[in-house]
Protein backbone atom coordinates (compact mmCIF):
# COMPACT_ATOMS: atom_id res chain seq x y z
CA UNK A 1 0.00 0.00 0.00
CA UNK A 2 3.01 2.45 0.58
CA UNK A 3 3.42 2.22 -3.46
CA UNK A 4 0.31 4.06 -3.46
CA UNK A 5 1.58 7.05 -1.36
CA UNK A 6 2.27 10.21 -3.47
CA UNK A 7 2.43 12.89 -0.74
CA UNK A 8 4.22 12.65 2.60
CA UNK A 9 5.73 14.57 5.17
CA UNK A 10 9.59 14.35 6.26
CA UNK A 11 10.61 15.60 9.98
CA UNK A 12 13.95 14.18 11.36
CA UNK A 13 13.70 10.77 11.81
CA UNK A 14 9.61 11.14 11.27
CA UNK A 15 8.71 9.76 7.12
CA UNK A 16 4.79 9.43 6.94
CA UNK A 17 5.21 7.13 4.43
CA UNK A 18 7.15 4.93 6.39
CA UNK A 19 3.80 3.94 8.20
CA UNK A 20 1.66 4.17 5.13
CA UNK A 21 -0.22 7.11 6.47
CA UNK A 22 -1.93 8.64 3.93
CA UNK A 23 -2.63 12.60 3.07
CA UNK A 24 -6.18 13.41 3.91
CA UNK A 25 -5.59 17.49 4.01
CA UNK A 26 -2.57 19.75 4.25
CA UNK A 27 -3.22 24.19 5.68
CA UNK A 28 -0.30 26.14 5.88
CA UNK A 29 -2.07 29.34 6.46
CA UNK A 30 0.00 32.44 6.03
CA UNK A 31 1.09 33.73 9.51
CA UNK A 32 -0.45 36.81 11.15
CA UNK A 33 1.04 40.07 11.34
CA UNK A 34 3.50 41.78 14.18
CA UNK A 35 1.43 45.07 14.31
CA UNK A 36 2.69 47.75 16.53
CA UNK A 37 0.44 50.38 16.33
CA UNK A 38 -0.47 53.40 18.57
CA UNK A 39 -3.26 55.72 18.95
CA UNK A 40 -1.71 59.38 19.72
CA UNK A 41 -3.88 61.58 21.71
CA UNK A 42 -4.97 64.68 19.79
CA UNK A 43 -4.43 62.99 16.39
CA UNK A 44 -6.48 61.02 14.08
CA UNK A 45 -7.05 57.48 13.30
CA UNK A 46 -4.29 54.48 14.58
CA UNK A 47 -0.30 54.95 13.60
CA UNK A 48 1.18 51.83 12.66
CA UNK A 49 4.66 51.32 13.23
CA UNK A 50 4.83 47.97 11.80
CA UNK A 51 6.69 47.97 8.92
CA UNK A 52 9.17 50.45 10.86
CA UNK A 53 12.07 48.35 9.35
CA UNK A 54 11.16 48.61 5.61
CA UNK A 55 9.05 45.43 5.48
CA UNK A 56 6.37 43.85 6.77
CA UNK A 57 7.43 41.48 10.19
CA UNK A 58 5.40 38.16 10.74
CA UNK A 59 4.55 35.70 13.76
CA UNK A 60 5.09 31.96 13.06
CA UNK A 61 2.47 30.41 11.58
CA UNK A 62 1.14 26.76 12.62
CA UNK A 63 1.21 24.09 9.66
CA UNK A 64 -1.26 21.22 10.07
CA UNK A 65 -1.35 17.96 8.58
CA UNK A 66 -4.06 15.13 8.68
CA UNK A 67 -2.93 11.67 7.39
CA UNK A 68 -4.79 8.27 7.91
CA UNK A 69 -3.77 4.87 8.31
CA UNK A 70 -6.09 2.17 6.63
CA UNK A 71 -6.89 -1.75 6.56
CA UNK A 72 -4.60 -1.86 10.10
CA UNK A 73 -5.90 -4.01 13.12
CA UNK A 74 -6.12 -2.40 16.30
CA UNK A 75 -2.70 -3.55 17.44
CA UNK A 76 -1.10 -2.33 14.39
CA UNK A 77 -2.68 1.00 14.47
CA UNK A 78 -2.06 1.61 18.32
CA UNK A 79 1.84 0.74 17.99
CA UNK A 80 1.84 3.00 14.68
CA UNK A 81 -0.10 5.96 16.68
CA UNK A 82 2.73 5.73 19.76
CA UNK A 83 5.85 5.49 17.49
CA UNK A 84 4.29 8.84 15.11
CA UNK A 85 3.94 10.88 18.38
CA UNK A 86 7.35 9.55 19.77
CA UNK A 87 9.34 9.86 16.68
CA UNK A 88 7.36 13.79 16.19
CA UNK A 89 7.61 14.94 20.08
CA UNK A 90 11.21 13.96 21.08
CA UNK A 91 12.92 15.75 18.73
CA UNK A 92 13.57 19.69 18.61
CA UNK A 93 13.49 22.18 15.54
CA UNK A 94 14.39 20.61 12.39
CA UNK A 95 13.01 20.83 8.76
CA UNK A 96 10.03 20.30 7.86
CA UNK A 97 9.95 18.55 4.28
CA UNK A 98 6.53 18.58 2.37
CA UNK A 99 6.29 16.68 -1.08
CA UNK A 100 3.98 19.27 -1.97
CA UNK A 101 6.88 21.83 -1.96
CA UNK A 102 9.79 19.62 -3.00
CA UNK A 103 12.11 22.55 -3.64
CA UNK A 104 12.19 24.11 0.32
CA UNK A 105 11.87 23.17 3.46
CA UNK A 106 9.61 24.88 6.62
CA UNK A 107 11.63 25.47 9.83
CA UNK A 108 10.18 24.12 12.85
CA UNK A 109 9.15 21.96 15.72
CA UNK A 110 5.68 19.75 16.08
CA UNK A 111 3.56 21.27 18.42
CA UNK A 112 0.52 19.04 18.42
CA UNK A 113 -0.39 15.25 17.95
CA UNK A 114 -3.55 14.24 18.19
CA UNK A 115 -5.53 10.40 16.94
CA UNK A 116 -8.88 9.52 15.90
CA UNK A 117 -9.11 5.87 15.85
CA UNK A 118 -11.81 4.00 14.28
CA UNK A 119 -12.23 0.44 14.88
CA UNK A 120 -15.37 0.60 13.13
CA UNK A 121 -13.12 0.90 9.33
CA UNK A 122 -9.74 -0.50 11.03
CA UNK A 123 -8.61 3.04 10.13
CA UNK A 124 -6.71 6.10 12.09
CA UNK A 125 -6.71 9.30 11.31
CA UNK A 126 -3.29 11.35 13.06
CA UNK A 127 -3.70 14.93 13.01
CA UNK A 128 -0.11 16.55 13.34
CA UNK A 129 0.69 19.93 14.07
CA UNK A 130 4.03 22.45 13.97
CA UNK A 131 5.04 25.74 14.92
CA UNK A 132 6.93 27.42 11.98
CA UNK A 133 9.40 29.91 11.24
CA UNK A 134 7.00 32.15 8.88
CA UNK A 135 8.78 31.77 5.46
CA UNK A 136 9.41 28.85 3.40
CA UNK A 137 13.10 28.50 2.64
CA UNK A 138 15.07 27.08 0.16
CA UNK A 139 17.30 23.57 0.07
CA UNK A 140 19.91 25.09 -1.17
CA UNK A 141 22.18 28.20 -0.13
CA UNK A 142 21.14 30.83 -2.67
CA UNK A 143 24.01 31.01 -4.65
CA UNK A 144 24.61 27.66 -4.90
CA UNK A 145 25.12 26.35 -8.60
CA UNK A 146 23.01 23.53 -8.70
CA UNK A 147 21.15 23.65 -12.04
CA UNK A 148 19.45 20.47 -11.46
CA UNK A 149 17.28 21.81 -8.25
CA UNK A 150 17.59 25.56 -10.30
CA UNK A 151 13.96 27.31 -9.62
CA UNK A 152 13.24 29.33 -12.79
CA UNK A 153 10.47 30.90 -11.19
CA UNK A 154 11.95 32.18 -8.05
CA UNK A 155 15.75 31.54 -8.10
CA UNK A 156 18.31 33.95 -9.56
CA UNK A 157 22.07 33.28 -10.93
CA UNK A 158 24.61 35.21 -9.39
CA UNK A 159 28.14 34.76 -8.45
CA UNK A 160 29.17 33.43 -5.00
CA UNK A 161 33.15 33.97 -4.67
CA UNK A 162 34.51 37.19 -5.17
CA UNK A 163 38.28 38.09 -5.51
CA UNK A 164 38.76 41.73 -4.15
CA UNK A 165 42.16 43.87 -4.50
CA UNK A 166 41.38 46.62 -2.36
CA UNK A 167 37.39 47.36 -3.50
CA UNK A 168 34.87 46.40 -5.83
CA UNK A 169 31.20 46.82 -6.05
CA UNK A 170 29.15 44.33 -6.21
CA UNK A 171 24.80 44.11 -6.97
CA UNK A 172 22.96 41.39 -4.92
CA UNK A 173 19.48 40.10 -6.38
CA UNK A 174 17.50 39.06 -3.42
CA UNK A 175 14.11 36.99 -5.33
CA UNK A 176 12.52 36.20 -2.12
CA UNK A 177 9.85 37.49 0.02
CA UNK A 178 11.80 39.22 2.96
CA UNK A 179 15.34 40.39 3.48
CA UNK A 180 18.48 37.96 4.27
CA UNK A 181 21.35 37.85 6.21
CA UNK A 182 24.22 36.70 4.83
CA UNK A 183 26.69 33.73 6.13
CA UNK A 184 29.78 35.33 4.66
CA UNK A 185 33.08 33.98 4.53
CA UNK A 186 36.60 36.07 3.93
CA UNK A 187 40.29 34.47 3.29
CA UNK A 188 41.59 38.10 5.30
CA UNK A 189 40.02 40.83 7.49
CA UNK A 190 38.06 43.27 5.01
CA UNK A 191 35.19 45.36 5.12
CA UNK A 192 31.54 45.55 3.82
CA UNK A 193 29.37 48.64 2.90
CA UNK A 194 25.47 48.16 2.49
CA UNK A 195 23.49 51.61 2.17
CA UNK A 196 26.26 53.73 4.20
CA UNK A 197 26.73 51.59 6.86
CA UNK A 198 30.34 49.57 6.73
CA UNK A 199 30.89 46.23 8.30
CA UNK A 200 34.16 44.64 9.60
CA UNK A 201 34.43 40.88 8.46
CA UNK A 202 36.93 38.72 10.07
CA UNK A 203 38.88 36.20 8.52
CA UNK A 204 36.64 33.20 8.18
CA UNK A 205 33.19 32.86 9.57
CA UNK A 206 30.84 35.95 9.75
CA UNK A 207 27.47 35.88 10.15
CA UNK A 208 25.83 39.55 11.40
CA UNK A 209 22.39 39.62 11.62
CA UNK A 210 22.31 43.48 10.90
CA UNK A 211 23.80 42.78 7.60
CA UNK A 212 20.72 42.56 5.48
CA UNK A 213 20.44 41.96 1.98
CA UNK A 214 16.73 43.67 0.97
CA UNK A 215 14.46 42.28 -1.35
CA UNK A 216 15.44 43.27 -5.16
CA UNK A 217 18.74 44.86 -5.82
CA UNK A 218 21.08 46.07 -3.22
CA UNK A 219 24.61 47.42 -3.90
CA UNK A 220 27.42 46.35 -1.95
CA UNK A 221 31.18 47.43 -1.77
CA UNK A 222 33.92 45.11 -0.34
CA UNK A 223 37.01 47.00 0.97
CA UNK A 224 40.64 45.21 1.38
CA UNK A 225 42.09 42.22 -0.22
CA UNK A 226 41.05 38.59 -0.32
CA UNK A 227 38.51 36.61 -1.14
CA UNK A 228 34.90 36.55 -0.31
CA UNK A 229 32.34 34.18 -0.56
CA UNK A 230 28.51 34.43 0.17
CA UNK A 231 25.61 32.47 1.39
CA UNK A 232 21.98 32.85 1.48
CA UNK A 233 18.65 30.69 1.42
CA UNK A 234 15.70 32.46 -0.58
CA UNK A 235 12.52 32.89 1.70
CA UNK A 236 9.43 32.72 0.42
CA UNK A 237 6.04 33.61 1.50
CA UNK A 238 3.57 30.79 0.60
């Protein structure tokens, strides 16, 4: 009956079609707004500070997932309902991998596992529930040149590595839905300059989470001499 499976869940060490659970119904609902918003004395209507940052800041958002087990004797469905909620509860943030997205991953935890079981039809029904970073992400760092997982709809070809003899300017294409912060890497101490503001980078390992990388274009300058290399995961809103 697992043949039969087209659409599963991945979590860890959790693969719904490892216990021939089948997909009944699948909401990822997009995730509700941070507002911050302020009524001023003296002043009309509600000031909303929200988007303070340039862009619009979200809460997590809770993906649910019913799947059913079928033609299973009571036995069979009770050790398959303890090992789901084991396998889904004992483990900590991870990705989330949804055949109906097989190009990104969710990042998250399960919440919630709940069973209907039906001895009636020999048939369970696992309802399974997880707390969400609010964008989808992508499996593979954004500049990556992997043209076999290449998303012509979303993804955009730029260089990663750059060689830099005292400056050069660079233009970033960010195709996702938010902004990004860079995991940057450097062969020698340099700099980096996004919209005025300069940035020291270390040799190896940097990863600043003021360093932002907007949505669209954004020019960057390197300053010194080395070598820099970039990485990013697109974010989508879905």
């Amino acid at each position: 009956m697992s043949d039969l499976i087209t659409e599963k869940i991945i979590f860890g060490s959790f693969d719904s079609g490892d216990f021939e659970l089948f997909m009944i119904e699948r909401d990822c609902p997009t995730p509700s707004e941070k507002e911050v918003t302020l009524s001023i004395p003296y002043a009309q209507g509600t000031h909303d500070f929200s988007a303070l940052l340039g862009e619009r800041v979200f809460e997590n958002r809770t993906n649910r997932y019913v799947l059913r087990l079928y033609n299973k004797s009571y036995d069979e469905r009770k050790i398959v309902e303890n090992k789901v909620k084991d396998l889904l509860l004992s483990q900590n943030y991870n990705q989330l991998l949804d055949t109906h997205d097989p190009d990104g991953f969710w990042w998250g935890k399960c919440s919630k596992v709940s069973c209907d079981d039906d001895n009636e039809y020999n048939k369970l029904t696992v309802t399974i529930e997880f707390d969400c970073y609010p964008y989808f992400m992508s499996q593979f760092n954004y500049f990556t040149d992997l043209w076999d997982s290449f998303n012509f709809d979303y993804d955009v070809a730029c260089y990663s590595a750059y060689n830099v003899t005292n400056h050069k300017d660079i233009i970033f294409i960010n195709s996702g839905s938010t902004a990004l912060s860079p995991v940057i890497y450097a062969s020698s101490e340099m700099k980096l300059k996004i919209d005025k503001q300069i940035y020291p980078l270390k040799h190896g390992k940097n990863q600043n989470y003021f360093i932002k990388i907007k949505k669209g274009q954004t020019k960057v300058s390197l300053m010194g001499t080395g070598k820099v290399i970039f990485f990013m995961r697109t974010e989508l809103m879905r």
